[in-house]
PDB file of N, CA and C in Angstrom:
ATOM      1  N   UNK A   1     -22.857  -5.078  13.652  1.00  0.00           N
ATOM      2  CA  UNK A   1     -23.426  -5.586  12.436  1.00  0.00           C
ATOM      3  C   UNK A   1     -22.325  -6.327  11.683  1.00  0.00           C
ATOM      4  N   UNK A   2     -22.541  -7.803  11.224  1.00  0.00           N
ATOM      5  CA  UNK A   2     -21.779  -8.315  11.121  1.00  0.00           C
ATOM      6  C   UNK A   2     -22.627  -8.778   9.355  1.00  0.00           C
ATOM      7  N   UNK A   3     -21.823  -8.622   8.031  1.00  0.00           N
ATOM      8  CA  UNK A   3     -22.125  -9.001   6.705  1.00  0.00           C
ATOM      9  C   UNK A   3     -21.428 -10.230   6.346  1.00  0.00           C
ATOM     10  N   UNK A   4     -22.083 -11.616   5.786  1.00  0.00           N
ATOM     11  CA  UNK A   4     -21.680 -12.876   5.482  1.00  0.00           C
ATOM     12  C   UNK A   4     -22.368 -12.869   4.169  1.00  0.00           C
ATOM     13  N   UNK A   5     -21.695 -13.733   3.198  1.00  0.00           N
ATOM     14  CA  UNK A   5     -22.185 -14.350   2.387  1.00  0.00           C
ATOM     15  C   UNK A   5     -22.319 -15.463   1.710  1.00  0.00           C
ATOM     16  N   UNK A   6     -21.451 -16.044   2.952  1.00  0.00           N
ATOM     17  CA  UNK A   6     -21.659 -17.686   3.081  1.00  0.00           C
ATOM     18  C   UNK A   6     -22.171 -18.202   3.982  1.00  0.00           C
ATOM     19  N   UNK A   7     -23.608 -18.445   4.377  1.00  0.00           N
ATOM     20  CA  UNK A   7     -24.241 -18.650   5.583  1.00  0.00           C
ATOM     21  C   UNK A   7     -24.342 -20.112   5.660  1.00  0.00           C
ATOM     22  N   UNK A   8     -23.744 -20.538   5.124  1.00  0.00           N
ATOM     23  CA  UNK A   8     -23.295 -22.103   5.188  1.00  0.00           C
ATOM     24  C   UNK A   8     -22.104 -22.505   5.979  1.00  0.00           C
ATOM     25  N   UNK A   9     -21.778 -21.888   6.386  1.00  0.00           N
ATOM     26  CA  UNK A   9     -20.614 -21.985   7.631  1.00  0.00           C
ATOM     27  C   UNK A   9     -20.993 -21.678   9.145  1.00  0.00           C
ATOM     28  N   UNK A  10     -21.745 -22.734   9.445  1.00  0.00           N
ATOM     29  CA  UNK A  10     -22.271 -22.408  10.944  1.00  0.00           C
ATOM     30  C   UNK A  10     -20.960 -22.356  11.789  1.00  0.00           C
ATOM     31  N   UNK A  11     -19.434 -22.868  11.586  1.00  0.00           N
ATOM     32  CA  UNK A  11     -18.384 -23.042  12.395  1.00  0.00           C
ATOM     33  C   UNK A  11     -18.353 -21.239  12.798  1.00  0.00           C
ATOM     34  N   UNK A  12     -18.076 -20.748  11.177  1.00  0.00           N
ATOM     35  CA  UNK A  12     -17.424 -19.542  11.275  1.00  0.00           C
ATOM     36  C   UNK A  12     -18.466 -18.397  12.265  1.00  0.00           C
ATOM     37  N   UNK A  13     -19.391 -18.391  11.582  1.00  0.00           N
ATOM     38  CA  UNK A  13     -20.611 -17.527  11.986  1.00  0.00           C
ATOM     39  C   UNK A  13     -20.529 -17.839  13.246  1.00  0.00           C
ATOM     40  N   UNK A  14     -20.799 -18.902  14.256  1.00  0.00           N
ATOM     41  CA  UNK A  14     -20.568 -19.191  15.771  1.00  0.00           C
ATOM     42  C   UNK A  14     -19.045 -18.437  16.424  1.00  0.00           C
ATOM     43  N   UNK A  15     -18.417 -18.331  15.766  1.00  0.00           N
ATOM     44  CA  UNK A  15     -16.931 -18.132  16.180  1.00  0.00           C
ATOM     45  C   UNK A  15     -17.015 -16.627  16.050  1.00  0.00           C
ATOM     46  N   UNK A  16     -17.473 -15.720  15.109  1.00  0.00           N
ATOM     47  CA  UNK A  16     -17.066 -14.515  14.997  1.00  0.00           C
ATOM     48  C   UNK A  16     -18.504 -14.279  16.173  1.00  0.00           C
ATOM     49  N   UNK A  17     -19.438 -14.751  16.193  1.00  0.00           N
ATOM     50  CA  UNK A  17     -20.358 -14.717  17.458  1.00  0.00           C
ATOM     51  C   UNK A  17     -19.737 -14.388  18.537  1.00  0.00           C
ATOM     52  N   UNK A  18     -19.212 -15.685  19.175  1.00  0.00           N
ATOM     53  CA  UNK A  18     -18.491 -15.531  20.335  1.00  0.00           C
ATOM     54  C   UNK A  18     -17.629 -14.913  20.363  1.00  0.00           C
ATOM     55  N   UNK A  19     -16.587 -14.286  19.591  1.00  0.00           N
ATOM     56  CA  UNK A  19     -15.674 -13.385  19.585  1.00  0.00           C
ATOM     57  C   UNK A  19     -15.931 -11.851  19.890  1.00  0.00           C
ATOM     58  N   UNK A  20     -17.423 -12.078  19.450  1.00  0.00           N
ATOM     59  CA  UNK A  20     -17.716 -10.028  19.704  1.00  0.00           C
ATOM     60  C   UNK A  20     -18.537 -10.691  20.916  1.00  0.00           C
ATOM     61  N   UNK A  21     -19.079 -11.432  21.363  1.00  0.00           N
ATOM     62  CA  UNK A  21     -19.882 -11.733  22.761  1.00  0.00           C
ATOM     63  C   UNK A  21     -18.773 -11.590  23.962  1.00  0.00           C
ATOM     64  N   UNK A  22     -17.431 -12.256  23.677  1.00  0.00           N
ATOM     65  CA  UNK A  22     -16.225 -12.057  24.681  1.00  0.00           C
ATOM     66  C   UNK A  22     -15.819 -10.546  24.793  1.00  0.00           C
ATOM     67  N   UNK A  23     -16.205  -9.872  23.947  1.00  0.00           N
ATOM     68  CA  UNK A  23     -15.763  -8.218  24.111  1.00  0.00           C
ATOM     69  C   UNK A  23     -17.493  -7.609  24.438  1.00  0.00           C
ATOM     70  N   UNK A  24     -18.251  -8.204  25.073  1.00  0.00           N
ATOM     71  CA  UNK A  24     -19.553  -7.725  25.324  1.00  0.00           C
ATOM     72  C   UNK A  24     -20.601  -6.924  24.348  1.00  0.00           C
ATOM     73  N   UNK A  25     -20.154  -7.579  22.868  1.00  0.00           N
ATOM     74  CA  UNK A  25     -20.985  -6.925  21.714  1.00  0.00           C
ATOM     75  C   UNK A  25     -21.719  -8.189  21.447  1.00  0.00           C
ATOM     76  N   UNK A  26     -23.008  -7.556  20.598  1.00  0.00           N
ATOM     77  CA  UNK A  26     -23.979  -8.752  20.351  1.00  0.00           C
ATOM     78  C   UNK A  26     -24.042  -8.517  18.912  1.00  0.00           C
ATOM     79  N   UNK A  27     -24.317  -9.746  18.151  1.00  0.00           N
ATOM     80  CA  UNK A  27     -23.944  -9.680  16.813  1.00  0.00           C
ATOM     81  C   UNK A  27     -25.342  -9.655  15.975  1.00  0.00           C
ATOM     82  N   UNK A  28     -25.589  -8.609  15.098  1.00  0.00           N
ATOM     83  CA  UNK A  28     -26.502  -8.646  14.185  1.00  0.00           C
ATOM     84  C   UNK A  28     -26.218  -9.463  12.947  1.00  0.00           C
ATOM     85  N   UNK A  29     -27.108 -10.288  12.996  1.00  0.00           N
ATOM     86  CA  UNK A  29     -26.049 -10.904  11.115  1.00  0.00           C
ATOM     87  C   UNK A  29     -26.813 -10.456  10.259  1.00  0.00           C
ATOM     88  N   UNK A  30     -26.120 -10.198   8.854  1.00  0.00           N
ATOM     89  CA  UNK A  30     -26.857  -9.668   7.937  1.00  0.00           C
ATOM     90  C   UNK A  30     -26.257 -10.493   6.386  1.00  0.00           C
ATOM     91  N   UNK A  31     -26.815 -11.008   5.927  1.00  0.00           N
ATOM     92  CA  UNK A  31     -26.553 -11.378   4.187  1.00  0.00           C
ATOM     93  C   UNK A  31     -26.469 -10.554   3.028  1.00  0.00           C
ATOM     94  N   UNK A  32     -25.267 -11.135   2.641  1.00  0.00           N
ATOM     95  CA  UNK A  32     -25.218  -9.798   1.251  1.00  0.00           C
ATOM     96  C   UNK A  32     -24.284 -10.683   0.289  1.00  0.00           C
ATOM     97  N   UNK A  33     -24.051 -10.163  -1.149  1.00  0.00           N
ATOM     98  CA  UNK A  33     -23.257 -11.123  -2.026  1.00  0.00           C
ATOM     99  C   UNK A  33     -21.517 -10.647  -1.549  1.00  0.00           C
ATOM    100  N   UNK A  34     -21.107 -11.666  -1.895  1.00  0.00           N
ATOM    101  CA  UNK A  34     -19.956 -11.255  -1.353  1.00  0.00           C
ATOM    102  C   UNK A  34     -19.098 -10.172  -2.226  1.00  0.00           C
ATOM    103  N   UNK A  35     -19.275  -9.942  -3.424  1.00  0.00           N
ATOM    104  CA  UNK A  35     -19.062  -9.079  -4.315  1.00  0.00           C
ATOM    105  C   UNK A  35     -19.128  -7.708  -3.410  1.00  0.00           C
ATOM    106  N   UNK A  36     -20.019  -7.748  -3.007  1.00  0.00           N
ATOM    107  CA  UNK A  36     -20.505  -5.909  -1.732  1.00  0.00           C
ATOM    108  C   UNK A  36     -19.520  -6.124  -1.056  1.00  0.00           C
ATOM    109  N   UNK A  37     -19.291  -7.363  -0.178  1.00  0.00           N
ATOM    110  CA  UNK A  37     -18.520  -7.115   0.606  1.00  0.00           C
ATOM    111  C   UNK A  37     -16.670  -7.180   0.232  1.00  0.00           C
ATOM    112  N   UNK A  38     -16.422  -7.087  -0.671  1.00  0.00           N
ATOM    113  CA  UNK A  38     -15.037  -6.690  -1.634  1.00  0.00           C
ATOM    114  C   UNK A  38     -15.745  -5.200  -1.575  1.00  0.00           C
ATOM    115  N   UNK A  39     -16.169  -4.904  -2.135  1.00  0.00           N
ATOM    116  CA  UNK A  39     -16.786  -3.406  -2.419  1.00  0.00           C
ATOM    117  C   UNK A  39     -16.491  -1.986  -1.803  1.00  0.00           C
ATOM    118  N   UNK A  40     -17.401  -2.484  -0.071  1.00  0.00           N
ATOM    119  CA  UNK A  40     -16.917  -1.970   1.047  1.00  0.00           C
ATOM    120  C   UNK A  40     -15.436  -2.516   1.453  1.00  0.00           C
ATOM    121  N   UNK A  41     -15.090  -2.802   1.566  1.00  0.00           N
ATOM    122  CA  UNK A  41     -13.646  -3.637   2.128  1.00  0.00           C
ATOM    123  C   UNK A  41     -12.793  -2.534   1.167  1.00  0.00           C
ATOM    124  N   UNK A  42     -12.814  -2.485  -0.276  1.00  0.00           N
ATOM    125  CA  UNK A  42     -11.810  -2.071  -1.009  1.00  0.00           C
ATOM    126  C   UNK A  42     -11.958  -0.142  -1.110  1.00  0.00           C
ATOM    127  N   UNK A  43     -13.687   0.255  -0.679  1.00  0.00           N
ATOM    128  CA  UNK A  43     -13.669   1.645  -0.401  1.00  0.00           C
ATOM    129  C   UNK A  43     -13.224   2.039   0.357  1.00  0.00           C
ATOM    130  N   UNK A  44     -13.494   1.722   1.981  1.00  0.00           N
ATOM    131  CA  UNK A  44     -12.230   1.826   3.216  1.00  0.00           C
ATOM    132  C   UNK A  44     -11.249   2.215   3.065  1.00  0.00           C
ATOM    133  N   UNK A  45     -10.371   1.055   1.879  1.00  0.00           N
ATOM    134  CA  UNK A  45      -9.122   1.556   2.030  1.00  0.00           C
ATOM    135  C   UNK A  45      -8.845   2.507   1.247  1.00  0.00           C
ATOM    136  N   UNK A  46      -9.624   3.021   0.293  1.00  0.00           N
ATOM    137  CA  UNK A  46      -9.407   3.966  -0.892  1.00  0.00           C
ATOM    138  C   UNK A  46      -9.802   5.318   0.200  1.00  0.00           C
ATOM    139  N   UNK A  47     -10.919   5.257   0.916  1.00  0.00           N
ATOM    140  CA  UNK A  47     -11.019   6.445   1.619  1.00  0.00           C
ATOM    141  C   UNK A  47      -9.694   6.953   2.992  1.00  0.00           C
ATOM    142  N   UNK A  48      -9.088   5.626   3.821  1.00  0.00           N
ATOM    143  CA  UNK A  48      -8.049   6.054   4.491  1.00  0.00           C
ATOM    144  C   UNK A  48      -6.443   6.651   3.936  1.00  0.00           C
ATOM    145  N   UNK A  49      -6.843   5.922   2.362  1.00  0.00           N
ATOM    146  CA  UNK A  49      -5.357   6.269   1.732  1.00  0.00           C
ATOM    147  C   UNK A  49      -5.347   8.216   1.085  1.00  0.00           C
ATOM    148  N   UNK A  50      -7.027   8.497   0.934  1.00  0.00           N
ATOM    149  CA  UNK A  50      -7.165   9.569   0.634  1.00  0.00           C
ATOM    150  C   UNK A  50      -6.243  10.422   1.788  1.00  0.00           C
ATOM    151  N   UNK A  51      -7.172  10.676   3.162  1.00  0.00           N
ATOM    152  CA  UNK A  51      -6.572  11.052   4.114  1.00  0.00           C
ATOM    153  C   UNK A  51      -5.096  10.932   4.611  1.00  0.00           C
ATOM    154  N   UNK A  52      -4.982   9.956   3.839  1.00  0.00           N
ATOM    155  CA  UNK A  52      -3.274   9.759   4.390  1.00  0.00           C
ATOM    156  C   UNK A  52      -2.265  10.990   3.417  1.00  0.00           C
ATOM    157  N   UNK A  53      -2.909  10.923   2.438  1.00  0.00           N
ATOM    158  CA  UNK A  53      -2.036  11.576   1.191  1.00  0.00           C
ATOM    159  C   UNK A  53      -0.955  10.265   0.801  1.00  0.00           C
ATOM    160  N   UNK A  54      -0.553  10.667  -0.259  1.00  0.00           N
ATOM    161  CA  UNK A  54       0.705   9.854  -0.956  1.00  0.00           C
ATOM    162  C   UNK A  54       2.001  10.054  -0.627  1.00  0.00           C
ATOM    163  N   UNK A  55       2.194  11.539   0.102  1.00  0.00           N
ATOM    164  CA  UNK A  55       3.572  11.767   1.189  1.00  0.00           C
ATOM    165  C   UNK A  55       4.387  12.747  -0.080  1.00  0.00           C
ATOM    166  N   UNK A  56       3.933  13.243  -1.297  1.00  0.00           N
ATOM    167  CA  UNK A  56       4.630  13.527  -2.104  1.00  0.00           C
ATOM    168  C   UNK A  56       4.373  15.205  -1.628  1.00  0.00           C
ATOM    169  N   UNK A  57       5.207  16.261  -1.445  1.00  0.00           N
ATOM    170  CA  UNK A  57       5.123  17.546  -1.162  1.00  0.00           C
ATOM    171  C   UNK A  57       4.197  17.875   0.219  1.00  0.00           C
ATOM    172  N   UNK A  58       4.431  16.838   1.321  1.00  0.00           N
ATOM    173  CA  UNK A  58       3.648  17.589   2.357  1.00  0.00           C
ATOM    174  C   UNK A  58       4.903  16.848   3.637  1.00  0.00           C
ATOM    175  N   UNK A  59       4.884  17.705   4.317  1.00  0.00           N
ATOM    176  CA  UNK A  59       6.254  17.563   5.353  1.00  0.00           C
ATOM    177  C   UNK A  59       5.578  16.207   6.333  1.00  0.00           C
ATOM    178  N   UNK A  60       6.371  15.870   6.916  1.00  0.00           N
ATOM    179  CA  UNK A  60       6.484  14.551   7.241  1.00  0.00           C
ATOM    180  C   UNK A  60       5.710  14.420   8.469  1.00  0.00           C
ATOM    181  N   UNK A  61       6.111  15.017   9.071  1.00  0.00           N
ATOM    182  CA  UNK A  61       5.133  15.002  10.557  1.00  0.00           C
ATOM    183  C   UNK A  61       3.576  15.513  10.238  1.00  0.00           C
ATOM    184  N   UNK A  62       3.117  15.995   9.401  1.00  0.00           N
ATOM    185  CA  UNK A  62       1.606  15.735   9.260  1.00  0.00           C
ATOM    186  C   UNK A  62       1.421  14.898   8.506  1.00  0.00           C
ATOM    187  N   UNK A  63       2.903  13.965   7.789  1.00  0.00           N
ATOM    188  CA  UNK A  63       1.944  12.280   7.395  1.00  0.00           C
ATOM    189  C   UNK A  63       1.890  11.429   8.431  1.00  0.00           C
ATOM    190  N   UNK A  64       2.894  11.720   8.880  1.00  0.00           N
ATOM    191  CA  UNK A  64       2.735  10.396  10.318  1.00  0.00           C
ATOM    192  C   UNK A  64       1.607  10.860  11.566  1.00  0.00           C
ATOM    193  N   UNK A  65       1.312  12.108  11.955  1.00  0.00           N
ATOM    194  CA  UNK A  65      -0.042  12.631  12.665  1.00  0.00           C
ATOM    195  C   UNK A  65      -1.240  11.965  11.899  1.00  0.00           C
ATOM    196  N   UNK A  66      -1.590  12.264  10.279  1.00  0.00           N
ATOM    197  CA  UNK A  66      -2.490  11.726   9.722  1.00  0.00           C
ATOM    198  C   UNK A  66      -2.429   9.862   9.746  1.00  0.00           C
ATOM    199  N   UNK A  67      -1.297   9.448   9.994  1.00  0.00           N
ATOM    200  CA  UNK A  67      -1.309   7.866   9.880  1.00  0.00           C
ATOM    201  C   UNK A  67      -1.604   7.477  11.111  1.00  0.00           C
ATOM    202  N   UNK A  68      -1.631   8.053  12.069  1.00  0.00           N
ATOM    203  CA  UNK A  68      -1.720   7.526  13.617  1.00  0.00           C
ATOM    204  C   UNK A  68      -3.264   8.050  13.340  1.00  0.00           C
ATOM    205  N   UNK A  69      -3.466   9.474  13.480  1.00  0.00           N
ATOM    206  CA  UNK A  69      -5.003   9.603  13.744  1.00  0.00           C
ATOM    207  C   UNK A  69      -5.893   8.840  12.979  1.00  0.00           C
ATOM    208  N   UNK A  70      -5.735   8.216  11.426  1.00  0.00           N
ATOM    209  CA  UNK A  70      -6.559   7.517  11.023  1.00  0.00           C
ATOM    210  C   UNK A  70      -6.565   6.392  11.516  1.00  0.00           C
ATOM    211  N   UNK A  71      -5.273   5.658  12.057  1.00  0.00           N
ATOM    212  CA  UNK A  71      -5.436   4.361  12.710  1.00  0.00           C
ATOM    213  C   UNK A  71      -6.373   4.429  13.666  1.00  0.00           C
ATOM    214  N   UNK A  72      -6.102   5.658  14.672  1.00  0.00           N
ATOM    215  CA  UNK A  72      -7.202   5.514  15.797  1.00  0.00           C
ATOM    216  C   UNK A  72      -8.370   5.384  15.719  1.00  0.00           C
ATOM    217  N   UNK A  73      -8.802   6.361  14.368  1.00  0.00           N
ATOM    218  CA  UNK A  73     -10.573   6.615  14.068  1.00  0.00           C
ATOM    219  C   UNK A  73     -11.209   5.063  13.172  1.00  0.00           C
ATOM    220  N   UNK A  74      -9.826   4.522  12.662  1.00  0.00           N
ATOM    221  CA  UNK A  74     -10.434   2.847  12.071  1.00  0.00           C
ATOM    222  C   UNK A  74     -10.278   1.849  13.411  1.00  0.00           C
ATOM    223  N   UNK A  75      -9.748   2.205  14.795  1.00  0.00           N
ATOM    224  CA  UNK A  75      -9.907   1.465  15.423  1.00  0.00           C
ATOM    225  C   UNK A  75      -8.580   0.535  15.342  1.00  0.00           C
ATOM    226  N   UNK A  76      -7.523   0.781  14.790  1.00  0.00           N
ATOM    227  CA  UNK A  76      -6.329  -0.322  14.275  1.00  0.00           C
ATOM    228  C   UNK A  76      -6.064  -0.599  15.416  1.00  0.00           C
ATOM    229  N   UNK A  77      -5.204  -1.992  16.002  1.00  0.00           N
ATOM    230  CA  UNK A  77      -4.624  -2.472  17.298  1.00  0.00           C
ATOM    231  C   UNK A  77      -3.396  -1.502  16.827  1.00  0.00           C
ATOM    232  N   UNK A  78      -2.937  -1.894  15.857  1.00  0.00           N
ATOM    233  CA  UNK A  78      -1.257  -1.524  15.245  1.00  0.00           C
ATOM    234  C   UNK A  78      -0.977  -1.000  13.790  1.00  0.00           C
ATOM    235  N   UNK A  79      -0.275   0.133  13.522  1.00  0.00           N
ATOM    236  CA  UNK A  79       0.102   0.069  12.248  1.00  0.00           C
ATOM    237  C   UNK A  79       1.535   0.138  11.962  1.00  0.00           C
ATOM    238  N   UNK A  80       1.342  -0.356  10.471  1.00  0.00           N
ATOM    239  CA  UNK A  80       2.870  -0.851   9.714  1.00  0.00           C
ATOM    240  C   UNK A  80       3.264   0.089   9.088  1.00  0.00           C
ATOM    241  N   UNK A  81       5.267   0.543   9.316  1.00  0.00           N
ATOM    242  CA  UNK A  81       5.429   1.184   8.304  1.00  0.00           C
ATOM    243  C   UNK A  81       6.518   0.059   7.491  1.00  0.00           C
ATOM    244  N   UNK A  82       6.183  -0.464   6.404  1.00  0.00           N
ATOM    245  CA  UNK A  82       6.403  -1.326   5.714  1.00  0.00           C
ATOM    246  C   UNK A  82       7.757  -0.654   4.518  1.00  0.00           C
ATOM    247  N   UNK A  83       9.164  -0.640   4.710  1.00  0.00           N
ATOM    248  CA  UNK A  83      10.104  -0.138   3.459  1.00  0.00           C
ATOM    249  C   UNK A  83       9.799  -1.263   2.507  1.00  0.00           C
ATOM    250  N   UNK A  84       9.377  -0.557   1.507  1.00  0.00           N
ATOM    251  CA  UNK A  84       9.393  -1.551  -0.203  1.00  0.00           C
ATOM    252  C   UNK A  84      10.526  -0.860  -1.032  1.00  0.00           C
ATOM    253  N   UNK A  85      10.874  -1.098  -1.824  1.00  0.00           N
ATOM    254  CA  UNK A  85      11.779  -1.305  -2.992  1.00  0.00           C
ATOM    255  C   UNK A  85      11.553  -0.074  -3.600  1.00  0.00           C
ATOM    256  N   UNK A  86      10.567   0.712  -3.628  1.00  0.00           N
ATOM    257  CA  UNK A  86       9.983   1.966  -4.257  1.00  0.00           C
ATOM    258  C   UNK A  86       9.745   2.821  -3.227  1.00  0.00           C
ATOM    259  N   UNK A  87       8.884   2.512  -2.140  1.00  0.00           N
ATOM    260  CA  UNK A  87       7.990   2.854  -1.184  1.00  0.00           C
ATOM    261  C   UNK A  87       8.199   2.661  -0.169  1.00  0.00           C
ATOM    262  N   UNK A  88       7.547   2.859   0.857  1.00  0.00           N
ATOM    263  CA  UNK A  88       7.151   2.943   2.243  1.00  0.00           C
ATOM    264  C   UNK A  88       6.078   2.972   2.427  1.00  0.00           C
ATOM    265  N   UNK A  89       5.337   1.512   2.302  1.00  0.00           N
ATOM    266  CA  UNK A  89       3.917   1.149   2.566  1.00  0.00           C
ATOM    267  C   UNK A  89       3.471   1.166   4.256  1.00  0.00           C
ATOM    268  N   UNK A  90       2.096   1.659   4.317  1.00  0.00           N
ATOM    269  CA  UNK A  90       1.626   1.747   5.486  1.00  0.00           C
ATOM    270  C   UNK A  90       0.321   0.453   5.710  1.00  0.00           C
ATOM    271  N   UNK A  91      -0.168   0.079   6.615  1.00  0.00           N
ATOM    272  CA  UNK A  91      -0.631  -0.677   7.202  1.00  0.00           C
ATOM    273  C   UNK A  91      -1.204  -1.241   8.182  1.00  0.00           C
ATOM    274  N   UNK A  92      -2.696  -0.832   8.349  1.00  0.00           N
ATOM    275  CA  UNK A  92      -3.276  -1.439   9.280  1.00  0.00           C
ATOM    276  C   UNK A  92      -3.991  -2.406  10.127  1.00  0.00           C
ATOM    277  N   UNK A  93      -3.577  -2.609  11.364  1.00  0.00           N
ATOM    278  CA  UNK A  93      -4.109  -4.249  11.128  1.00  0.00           C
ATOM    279  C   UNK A  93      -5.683  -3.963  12.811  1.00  0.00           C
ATOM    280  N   UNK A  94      -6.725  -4.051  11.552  1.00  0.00           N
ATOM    281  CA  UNK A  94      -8.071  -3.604  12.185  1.00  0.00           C
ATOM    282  C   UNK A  94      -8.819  -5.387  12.523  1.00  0.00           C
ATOM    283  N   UNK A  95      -9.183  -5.852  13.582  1.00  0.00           N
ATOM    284  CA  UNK A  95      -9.630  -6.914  13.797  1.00  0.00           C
ATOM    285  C   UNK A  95      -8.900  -7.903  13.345  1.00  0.00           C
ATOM    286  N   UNK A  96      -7.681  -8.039  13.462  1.00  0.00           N
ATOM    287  CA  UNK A  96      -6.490  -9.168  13.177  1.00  0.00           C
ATOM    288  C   UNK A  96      -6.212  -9.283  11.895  1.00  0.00           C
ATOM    289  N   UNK A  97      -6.764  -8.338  10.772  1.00  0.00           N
ATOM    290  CA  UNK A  97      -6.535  -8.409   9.795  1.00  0.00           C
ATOM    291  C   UNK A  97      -5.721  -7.125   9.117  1.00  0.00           C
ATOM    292  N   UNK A  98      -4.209  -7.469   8.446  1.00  0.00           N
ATOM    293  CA  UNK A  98      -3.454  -6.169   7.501  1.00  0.00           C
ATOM    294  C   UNK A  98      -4.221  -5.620   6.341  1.00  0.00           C
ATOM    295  N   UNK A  99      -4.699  -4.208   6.781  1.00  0.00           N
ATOM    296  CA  UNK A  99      -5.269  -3.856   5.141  1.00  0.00           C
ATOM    297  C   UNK A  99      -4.341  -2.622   4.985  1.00  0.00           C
ATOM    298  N   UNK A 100      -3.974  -2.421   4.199  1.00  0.00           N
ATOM    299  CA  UNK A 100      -2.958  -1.541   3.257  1.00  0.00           C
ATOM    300  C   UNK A 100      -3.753  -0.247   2.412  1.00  0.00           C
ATOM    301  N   UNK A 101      -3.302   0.927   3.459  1.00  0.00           N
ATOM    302  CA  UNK A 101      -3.973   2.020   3.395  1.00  0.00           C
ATOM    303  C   UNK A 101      -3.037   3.501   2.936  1.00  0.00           C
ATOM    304  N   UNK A 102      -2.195   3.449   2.687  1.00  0.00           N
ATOM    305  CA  UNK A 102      -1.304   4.205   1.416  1.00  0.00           C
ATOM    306  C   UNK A 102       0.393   3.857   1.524  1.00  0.00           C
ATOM    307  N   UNK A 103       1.001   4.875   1.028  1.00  0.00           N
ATOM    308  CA  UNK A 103       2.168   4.937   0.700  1.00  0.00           C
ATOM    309  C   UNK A 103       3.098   5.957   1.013  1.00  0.00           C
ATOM    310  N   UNK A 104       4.148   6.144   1.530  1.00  0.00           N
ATOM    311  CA  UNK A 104       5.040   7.284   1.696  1.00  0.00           C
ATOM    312  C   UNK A 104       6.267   7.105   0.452  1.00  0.00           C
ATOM    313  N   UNK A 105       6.816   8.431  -0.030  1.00  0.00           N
ATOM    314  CA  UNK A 105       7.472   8.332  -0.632  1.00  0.00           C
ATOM    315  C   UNK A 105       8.900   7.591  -0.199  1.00  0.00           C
ATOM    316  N   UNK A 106       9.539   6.953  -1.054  1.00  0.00           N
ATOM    317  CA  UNK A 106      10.806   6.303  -0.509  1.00  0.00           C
ATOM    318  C   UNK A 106      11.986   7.381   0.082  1.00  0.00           C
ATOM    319  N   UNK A 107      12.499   8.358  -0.406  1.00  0.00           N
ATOM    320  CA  UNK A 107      12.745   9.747  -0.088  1.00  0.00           C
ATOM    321  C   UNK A 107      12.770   9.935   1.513  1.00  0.00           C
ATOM    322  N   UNK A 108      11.088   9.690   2.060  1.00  0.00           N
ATOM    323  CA  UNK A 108      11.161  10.224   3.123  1.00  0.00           C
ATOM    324  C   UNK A 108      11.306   9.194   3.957  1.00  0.00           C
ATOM    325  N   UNK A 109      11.494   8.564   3.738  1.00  0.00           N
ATOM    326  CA  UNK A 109      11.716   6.449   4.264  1.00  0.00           C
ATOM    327  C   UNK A 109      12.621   7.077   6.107  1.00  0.00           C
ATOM    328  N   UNK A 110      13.807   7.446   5.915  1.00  0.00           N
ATOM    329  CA  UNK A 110      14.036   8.047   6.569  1.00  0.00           C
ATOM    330  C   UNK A 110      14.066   8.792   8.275  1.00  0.00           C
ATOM    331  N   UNK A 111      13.004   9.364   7.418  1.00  0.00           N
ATOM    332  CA  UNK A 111      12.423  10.778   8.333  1.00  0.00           C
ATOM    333  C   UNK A 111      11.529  10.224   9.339  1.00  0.00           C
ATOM    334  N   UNK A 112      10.704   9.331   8.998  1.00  0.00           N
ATOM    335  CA  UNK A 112       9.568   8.335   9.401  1.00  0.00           C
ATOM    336  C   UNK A 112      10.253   7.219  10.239  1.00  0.00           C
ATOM    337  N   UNK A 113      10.786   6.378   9.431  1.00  0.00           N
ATOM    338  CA  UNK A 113      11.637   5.446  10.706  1.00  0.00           C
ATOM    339  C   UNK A 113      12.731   6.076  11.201  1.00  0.00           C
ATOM    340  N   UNK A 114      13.468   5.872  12.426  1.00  0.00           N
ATOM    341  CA  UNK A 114      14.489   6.526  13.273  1.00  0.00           C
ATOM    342  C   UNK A 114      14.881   4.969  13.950  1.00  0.00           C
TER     343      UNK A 114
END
């Protein structure tokens, strides 16, 4: 099931077609405002960052177990552990696209990369 809300793009709509037809899926299309689809897009990540935790008081190897197993259950090709300036952002990249699904404390920056 595939959600558009610009059905004025016969290029795109043909292309993400053939893209799930080359992996032997057939595409349902469905219309919605694109507002929904920010909506869903931005709950996703609020629900994987739940599961992840924020990394603050829980030992390290059940954040990185929880960051791999959620990658698997979203299907990620790959995830990022991203050092920021504060943080240690995580990152998954689900259908060629990076969506940014929590944070480790800088602290444990560390423990996580080797």
């Amino acid at each position: 099931m595939v959600c558009f809300a610009d059905t004025a793009n016969k290029r795109a709509i043909d292309t993400i077609r053939l893209l799930l037809l080359n992996r032997g899926l057939v595409m349902d299309k469905y219309i919605t405002f694109k507002s929904n689809i920010e909506e869903v897009l931005s709950n996703m990540v609020g629900r994987v960052s739940e599961k992840i935790g924020s990394g603050s008081g829980t030992d390290v190897t059940s954040i990185v177990d929880s960051v791999i197993k959620t990658g698997m259950e979203r299907r990620a090709s790959d995830i990022h552990f991203e050092p920021m300036e504060t943080n240690l952002r995580i990152r998954y990249r689900i259908d060629g696209e990076l969506f940014e699904v929590g944070e480790i404390a800088k602290e444990k920056q560390p423990q996580v990369i080797r």
